[in-house]
PDB file of N, CA and C in Angstrom:
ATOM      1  N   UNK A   1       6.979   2.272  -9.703  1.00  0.00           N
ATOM      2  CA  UNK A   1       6.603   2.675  -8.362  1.00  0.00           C
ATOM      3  C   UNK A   1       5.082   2.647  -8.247  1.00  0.00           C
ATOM      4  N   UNK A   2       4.673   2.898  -6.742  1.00  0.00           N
ATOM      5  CA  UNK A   2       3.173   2.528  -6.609  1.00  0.00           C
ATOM      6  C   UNK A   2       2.426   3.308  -6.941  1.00  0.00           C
ATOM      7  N   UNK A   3       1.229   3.680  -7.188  1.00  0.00           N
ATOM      8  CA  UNK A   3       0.471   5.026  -7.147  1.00  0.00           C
ATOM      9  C   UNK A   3       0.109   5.901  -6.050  1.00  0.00           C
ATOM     10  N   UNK A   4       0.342   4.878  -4.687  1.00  0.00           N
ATOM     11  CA  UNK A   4      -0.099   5.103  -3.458  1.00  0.00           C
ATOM     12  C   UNK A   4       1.323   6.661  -3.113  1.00  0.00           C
ATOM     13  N   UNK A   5       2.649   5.794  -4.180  1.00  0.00           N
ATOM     14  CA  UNK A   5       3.796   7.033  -3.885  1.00  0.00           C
ATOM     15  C   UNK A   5       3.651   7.798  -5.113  1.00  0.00           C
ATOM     16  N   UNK A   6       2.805   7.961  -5.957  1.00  0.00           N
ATOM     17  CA  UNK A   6       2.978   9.171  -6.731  1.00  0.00           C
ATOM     18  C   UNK A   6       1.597   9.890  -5.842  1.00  0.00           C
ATOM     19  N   UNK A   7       0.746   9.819  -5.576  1.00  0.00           N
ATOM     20  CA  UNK A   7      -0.024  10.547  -4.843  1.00  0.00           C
ATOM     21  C   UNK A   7       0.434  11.159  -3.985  1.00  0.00           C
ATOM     22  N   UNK A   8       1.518  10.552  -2.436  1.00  0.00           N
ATOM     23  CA  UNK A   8       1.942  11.445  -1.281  1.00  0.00           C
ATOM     24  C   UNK A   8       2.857  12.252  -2.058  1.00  0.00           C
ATOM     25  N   UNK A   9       3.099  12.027  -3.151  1.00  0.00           N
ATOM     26  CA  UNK A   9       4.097  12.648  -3.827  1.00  0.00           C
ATOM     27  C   UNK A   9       3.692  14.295  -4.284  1.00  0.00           C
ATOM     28  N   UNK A  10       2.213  13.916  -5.090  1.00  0.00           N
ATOM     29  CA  UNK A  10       2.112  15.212  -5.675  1.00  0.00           C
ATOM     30  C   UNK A  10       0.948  15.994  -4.886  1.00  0.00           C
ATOM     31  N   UNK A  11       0.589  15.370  -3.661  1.00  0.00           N
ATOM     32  CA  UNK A  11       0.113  16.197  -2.592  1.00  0.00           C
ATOM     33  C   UNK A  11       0.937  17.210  -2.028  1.00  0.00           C
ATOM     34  N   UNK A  12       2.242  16.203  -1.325  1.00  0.00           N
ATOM     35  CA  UNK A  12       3.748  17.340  -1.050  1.00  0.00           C
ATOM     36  C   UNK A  12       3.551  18.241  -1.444  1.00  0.00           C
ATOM     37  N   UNK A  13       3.711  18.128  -2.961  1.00  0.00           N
ATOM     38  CA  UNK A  13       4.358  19.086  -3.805  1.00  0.00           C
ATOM     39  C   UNK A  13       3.192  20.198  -4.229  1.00  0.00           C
ATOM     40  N   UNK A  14       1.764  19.642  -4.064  1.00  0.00           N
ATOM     41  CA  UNK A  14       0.926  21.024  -4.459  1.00  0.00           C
ATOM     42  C   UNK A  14       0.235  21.591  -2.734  1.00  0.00           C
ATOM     43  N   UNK A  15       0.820  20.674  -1.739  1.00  0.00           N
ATOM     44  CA  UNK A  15       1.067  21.493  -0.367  1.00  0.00           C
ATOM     45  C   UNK A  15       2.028  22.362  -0.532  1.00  0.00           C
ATOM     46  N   UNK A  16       2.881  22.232  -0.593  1.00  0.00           N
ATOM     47  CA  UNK A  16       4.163  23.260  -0.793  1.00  0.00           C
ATOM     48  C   UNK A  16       3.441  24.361  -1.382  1.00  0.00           C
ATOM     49  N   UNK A  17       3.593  24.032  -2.699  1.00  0.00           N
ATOM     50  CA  UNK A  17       3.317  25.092  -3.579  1.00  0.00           C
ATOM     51  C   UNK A  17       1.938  25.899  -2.978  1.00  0.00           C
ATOM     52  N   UNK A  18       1.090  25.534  -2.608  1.00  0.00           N
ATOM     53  CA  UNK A  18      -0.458  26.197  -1.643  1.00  0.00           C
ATOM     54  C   UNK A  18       0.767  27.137  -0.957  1.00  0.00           C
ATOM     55  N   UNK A  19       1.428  26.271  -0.033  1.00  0.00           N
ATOM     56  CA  UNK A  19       2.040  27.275   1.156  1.00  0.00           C
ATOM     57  C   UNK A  19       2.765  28.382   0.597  1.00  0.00           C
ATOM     58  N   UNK A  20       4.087  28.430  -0.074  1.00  0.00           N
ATOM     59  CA  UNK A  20       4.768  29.563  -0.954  1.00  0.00           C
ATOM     60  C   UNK A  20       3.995  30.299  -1.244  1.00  0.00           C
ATOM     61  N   UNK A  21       3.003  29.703  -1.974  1.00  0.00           N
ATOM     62  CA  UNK A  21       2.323  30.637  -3.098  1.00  0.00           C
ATOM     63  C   UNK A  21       2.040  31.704  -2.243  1.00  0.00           C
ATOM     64  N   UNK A  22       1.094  31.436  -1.182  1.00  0.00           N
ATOM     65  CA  UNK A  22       0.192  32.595  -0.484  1.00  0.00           C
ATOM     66  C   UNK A  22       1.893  33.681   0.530  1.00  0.00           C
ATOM     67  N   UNK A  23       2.423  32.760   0.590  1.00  0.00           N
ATOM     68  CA  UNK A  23       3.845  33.777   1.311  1.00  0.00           C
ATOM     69  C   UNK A  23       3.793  35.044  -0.163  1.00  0.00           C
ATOM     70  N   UNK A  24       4.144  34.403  -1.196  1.00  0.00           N
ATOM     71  CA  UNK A  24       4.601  34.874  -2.379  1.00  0.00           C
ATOM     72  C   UNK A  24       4.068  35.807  -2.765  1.00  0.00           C
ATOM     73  N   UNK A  25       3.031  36.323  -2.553  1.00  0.00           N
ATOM     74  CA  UNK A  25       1.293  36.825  -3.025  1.00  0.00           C
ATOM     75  C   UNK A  25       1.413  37.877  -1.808  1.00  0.00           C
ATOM     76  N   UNK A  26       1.134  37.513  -0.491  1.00  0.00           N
ATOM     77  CA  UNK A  26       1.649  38.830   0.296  1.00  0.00           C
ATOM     78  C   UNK A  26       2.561  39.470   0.355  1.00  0.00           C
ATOM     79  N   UNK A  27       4.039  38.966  -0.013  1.00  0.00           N
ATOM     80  CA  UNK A  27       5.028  39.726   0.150  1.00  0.00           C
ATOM     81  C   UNK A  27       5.309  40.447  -1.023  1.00  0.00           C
ATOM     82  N   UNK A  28       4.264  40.362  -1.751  1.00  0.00           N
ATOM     83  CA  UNK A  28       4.669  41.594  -3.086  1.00  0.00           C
ATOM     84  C   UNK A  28       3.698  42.647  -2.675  1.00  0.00           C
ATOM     85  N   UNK A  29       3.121  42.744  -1.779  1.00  0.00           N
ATOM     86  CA  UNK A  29       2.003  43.941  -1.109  1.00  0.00           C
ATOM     87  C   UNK A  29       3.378  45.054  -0.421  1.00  0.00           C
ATOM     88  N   UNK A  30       2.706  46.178  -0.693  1.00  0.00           N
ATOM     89  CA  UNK A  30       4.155  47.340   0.706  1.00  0.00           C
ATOM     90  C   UNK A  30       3.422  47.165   2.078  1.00  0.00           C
ATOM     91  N   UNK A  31       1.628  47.027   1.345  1.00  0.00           N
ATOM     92  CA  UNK A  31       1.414  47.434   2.605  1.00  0.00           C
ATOM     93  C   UNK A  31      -0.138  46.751   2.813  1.00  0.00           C
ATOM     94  N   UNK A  32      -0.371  45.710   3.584  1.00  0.00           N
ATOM     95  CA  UNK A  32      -1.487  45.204   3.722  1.00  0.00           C
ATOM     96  C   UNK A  32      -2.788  46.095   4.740  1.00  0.00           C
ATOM     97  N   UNK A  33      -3.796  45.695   3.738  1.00  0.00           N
ATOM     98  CA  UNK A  33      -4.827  46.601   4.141  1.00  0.00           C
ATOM     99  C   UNK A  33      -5.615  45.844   5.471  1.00  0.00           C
ATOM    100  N   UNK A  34      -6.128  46.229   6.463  1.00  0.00           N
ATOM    101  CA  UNK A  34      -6.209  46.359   7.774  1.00  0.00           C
ATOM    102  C   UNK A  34      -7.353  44.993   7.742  1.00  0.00           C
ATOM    103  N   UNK A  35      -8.015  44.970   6.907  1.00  0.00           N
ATOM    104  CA  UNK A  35      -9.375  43.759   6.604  1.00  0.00           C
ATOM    105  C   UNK A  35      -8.918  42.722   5.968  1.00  0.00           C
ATOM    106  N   UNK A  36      -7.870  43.074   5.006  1.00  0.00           N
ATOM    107  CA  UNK A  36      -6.705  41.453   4.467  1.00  0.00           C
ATOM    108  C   UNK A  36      -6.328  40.740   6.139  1.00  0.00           C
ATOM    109  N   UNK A  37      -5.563  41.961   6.979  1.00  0.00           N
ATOM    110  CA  UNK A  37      -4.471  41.467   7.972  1.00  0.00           C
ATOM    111  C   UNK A  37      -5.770  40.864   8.553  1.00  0.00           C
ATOM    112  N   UNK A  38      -6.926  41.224   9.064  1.00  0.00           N
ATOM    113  CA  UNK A  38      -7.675  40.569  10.134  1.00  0.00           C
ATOM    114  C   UNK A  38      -7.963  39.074   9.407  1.00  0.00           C
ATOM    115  N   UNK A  39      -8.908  39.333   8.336  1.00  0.00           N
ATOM    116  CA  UNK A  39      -8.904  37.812   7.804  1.00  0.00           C
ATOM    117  C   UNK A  39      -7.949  37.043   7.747  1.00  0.00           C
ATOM    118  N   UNK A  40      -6.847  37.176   7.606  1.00  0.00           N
ATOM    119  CA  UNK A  40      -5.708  36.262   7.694  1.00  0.00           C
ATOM    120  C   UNK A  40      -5.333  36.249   9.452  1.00  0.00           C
ATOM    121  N   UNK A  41      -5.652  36.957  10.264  1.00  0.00           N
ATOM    122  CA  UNK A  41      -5.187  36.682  11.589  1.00  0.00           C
ATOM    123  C   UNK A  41      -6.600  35.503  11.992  1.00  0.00           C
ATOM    124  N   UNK A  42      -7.757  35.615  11.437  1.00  0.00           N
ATOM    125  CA  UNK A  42      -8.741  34.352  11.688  1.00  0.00           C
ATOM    126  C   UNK A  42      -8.816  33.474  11.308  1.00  0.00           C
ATOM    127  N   UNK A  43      -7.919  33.521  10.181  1.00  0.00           N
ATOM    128  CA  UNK A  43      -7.281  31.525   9.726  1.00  0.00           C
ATOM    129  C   UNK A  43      -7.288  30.710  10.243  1.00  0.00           C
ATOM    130  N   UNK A  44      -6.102  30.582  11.672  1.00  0.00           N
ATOM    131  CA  UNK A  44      -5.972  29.499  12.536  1.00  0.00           C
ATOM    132  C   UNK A  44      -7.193  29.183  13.230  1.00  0.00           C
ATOM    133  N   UNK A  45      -8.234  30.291  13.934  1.00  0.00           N
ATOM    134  CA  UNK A  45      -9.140  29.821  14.462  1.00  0.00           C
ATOM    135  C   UNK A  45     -10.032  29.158  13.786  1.00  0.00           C
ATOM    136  N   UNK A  46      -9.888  29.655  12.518  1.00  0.00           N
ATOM    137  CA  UNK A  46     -11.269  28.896  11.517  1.00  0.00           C
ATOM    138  C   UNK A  46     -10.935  27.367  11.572  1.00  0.00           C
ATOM    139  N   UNK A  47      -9.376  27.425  11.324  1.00  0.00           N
ATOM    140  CA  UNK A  47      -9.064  25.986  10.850  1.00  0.00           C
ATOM    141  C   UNK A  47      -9.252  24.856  11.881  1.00  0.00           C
ATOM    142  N   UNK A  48      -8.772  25.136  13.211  1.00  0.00           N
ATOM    143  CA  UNK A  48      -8.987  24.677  14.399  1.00  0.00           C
ATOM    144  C   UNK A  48     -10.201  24.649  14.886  1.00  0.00           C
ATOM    145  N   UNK A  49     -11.445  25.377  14.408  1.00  0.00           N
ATOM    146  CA  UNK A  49     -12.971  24.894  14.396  1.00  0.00           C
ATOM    147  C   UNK A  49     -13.560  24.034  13.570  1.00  0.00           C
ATOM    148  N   UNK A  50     -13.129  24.094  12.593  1.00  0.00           N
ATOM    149  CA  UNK A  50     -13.630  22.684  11.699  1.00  0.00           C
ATOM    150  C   UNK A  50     -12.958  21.756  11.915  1.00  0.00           C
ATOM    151  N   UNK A  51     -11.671  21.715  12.592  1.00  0.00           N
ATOM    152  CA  UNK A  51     -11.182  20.308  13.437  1.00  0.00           C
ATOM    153  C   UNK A  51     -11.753  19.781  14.677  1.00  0.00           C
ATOM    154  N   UNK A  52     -11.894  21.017  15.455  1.00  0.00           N
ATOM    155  CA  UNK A  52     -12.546  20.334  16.642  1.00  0.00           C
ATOM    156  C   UNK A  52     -14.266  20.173  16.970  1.00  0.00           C
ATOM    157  N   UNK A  53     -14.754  21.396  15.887  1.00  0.00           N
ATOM    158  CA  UNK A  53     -16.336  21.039  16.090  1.00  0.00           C
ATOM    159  C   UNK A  53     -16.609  19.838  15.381  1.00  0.00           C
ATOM    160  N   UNK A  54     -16.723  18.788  14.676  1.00  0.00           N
ATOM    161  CA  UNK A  54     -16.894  17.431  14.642  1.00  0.00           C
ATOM    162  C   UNK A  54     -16.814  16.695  15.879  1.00  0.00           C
ATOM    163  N   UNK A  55     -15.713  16.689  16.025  1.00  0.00           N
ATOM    164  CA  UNK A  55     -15.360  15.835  17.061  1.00  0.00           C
ATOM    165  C   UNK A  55     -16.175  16.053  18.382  1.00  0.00           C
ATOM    166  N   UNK A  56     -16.273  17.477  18.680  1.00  0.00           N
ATOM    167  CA  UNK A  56     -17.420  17.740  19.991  1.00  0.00           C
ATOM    168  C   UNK A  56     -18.776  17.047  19.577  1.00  0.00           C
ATOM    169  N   UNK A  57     -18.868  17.418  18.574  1.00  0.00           N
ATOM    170  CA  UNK A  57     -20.388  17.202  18.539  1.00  0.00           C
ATOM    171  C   UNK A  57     -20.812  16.031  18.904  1.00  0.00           C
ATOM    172  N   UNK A  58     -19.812  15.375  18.327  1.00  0.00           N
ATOM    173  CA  UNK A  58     -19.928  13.890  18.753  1.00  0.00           C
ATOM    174  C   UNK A  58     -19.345  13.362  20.069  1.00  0.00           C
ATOM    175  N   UNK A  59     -19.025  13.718  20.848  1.00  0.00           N
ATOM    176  CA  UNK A  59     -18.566  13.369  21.178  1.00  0.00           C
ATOM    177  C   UNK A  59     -19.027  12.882  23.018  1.00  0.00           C
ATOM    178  N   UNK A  60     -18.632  12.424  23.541  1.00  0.00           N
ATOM    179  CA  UNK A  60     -19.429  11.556  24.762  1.00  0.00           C
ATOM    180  C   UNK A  60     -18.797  12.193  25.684  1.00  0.00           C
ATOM    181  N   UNK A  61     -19.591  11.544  27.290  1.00  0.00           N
ATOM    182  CA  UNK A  61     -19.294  12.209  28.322  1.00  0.00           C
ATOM    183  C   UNK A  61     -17.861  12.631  28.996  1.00  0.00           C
ATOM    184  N   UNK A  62     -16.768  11.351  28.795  1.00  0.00           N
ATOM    185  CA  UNK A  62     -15.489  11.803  28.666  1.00  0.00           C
ATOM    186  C   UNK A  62     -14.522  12.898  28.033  1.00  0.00           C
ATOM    187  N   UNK A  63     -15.243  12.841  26.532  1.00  0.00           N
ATOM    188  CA  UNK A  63     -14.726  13.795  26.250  1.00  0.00           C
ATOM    189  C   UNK A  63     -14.825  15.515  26.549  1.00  0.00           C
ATOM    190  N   UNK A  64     -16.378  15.451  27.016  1.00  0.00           N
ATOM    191  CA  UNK A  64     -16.994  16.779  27.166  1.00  0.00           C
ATOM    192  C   UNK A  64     -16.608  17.499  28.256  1.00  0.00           C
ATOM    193  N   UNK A  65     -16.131  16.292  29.654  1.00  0.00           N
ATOM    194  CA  UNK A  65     -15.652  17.014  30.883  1.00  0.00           C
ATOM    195  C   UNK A  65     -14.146  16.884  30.456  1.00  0.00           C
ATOM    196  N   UNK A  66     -12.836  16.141  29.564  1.00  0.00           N
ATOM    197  CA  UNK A  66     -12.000  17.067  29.515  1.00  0.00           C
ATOM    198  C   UNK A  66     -11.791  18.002  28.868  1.00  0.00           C
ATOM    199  N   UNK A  67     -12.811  18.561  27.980  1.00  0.00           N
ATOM    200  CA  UNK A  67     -12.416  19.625  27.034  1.00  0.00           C
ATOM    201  C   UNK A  67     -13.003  20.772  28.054  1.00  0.00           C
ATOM    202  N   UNK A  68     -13.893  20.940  28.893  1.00  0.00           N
ATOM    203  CA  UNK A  68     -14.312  21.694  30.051  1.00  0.00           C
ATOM    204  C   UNK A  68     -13.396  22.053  31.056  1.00  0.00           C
ATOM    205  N   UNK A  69     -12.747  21.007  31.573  1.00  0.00           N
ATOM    206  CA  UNK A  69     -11.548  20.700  32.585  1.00  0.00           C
ATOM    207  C   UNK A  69     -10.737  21.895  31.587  1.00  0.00           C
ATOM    208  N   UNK A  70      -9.900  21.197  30.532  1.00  0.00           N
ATOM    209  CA  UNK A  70      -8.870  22.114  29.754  1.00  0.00           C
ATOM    210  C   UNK A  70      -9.286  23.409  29.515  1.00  0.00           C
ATOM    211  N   UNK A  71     -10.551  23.681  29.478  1.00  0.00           N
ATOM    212  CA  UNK A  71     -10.977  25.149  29.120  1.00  0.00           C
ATOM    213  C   UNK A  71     -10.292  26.174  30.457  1.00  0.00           C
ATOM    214  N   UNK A  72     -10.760  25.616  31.709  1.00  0.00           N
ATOM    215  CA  UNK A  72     -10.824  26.234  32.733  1.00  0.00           C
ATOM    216  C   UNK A  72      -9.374  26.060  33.042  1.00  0.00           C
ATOM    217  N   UNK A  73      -8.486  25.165  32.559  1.00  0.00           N
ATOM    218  CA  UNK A  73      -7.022  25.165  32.886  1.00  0.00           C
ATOM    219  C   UNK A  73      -6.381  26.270  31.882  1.00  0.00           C
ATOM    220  N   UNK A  74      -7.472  26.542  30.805  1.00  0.00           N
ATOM    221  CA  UNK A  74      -6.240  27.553  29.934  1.00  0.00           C
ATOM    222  C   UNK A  74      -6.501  28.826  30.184  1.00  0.00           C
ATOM    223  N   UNK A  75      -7.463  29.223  30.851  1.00  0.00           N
ATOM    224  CA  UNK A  75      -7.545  30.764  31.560  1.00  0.00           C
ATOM    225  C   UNK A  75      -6.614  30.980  32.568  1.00  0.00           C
ATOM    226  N   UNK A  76      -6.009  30.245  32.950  1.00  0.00           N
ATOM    227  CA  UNK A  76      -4.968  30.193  34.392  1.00  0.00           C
ATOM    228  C   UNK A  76      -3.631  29.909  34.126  1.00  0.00           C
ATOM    229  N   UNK A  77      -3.517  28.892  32.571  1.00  0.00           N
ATOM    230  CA  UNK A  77      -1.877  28.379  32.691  1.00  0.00           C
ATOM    231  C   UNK A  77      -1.506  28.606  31.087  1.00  0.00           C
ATOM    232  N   UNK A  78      -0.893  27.875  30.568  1.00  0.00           N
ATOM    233  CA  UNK A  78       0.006  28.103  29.791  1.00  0.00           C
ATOM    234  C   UNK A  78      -0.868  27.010  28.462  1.00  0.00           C
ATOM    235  N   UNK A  79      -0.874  26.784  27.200  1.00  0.00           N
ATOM    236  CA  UNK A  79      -0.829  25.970  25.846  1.00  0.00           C
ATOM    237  C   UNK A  79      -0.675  24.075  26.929  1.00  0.00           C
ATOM    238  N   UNK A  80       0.932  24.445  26.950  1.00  0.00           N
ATOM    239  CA  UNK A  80       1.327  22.960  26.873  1.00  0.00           C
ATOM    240  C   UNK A  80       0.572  22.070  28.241  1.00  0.00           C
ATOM    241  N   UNK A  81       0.532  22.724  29.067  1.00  0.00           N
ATOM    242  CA  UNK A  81      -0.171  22.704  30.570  1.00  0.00           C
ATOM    243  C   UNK A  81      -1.789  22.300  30.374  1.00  0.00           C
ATOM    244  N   UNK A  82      -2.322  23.085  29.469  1.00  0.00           N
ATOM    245  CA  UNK A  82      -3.859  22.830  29.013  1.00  0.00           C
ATOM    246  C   UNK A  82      -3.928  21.500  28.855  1.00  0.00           C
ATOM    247  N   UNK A  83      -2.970  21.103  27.236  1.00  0.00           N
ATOM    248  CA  UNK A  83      -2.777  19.940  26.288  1.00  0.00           C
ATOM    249  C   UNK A  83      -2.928  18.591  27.261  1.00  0.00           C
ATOM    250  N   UNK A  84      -1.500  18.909  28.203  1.00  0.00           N
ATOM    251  CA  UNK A  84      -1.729  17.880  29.293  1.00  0.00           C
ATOM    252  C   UNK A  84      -2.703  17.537  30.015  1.00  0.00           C
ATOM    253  N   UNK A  85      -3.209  18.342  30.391  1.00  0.00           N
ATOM    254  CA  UNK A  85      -4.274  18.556  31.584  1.00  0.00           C
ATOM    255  C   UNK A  85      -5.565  17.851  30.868  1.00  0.00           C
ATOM    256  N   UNK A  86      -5.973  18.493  30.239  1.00  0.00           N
ATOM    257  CA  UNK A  86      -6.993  17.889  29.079  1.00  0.00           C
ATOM    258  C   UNK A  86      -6.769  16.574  28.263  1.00  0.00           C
ATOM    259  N   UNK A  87      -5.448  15.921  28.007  1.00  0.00           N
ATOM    260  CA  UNK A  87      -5.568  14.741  28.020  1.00  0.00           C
ATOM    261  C   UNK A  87      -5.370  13.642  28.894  1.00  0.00           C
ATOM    262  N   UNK A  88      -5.198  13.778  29.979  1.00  0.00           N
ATOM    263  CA  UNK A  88      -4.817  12.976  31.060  1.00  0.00           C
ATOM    264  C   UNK A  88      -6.243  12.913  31.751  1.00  0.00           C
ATOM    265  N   UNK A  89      -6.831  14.161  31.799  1.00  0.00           N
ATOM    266  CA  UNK A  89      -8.669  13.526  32.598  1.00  0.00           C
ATOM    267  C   UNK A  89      -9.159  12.864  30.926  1.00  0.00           C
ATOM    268  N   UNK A  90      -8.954  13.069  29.613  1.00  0.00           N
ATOM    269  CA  UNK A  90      -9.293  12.613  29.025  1.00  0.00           C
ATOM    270  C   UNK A  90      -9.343  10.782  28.851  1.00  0.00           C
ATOM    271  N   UNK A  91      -8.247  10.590  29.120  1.00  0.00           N
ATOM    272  CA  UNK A  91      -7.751   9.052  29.644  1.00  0.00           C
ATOM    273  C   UNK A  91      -8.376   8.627  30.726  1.00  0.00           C
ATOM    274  N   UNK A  92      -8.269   9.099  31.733  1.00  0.00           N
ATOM    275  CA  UNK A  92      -8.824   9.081  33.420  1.00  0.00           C
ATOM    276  C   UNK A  92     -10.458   8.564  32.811  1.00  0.00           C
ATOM    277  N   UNK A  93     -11.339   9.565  32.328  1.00  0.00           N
ATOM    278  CA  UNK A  93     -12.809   9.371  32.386  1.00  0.00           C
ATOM    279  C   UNK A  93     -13.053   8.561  31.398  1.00  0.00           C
ATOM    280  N   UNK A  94     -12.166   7.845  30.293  1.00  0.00           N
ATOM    281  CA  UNK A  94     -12.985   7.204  29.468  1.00  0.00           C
ATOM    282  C   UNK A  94     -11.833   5.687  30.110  1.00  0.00           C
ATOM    283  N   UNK A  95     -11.122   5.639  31.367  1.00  0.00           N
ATOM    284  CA  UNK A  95     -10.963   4.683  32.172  1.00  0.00           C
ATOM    285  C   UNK A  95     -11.808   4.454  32.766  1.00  0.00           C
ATOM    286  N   UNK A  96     -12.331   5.420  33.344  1.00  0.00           N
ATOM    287  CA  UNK A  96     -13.503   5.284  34.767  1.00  0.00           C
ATOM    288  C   UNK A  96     -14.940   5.053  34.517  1.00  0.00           C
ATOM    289  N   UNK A  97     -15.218   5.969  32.905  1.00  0.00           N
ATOM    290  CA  UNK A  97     -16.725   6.119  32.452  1.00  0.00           C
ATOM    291  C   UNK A  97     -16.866   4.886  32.044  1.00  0.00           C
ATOM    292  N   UNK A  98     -16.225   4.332  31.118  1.00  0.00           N
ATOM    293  CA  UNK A  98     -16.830   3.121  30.474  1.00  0.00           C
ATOM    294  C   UNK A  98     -17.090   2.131  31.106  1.00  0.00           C
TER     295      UNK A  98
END
């Protein structure tokens, strides 16, 4: 077999194991302490800032008015409503801008 499939292979498998592990590791706690729970409730945002701050930084006039557009759509509506909203002027302005 290739190496290209033992690699997705033992990524899987030490993804997995990353994921369990940390389940595994809290659930032997009775009782998590109040500064564990917060740091772990700022995970997702951390992770979702080092995804999307690249991309802003760089990123051009299309992109900047739909991520603006979507901002102002997610104070008013719903996740999936944003997603849309924000990619459809995203399409629209880098139709129209370029």
């Amino acid at each position: 077999m290739s190496t290209t499939f033992w690699i997705t292979i033992a990524a899987a498998v030490a993804t997995y194991l990353t994921r369990i592990g940390g389940h595994l590791v809290i659930s032997r706690f009775e009782r998590i302490h109040p500064r564990v729970e917060a740091g772990l409730n700022a995970v997702p945002a951390a992770v979702l800032t080092t995804l999307v701050a690249p991309a802003v930084l760089g990123a051009g006039p299309a992109e900047w008015l739909a991520l603006i557009v979507a901002g102002l759509v997610s104070l008013r509506t719903g996740l999936l409503t944003m997603f849309l909203t924000g990619a459809a002027i995203l399409i629209a302005a880098r139709q129209f801008m370029a």
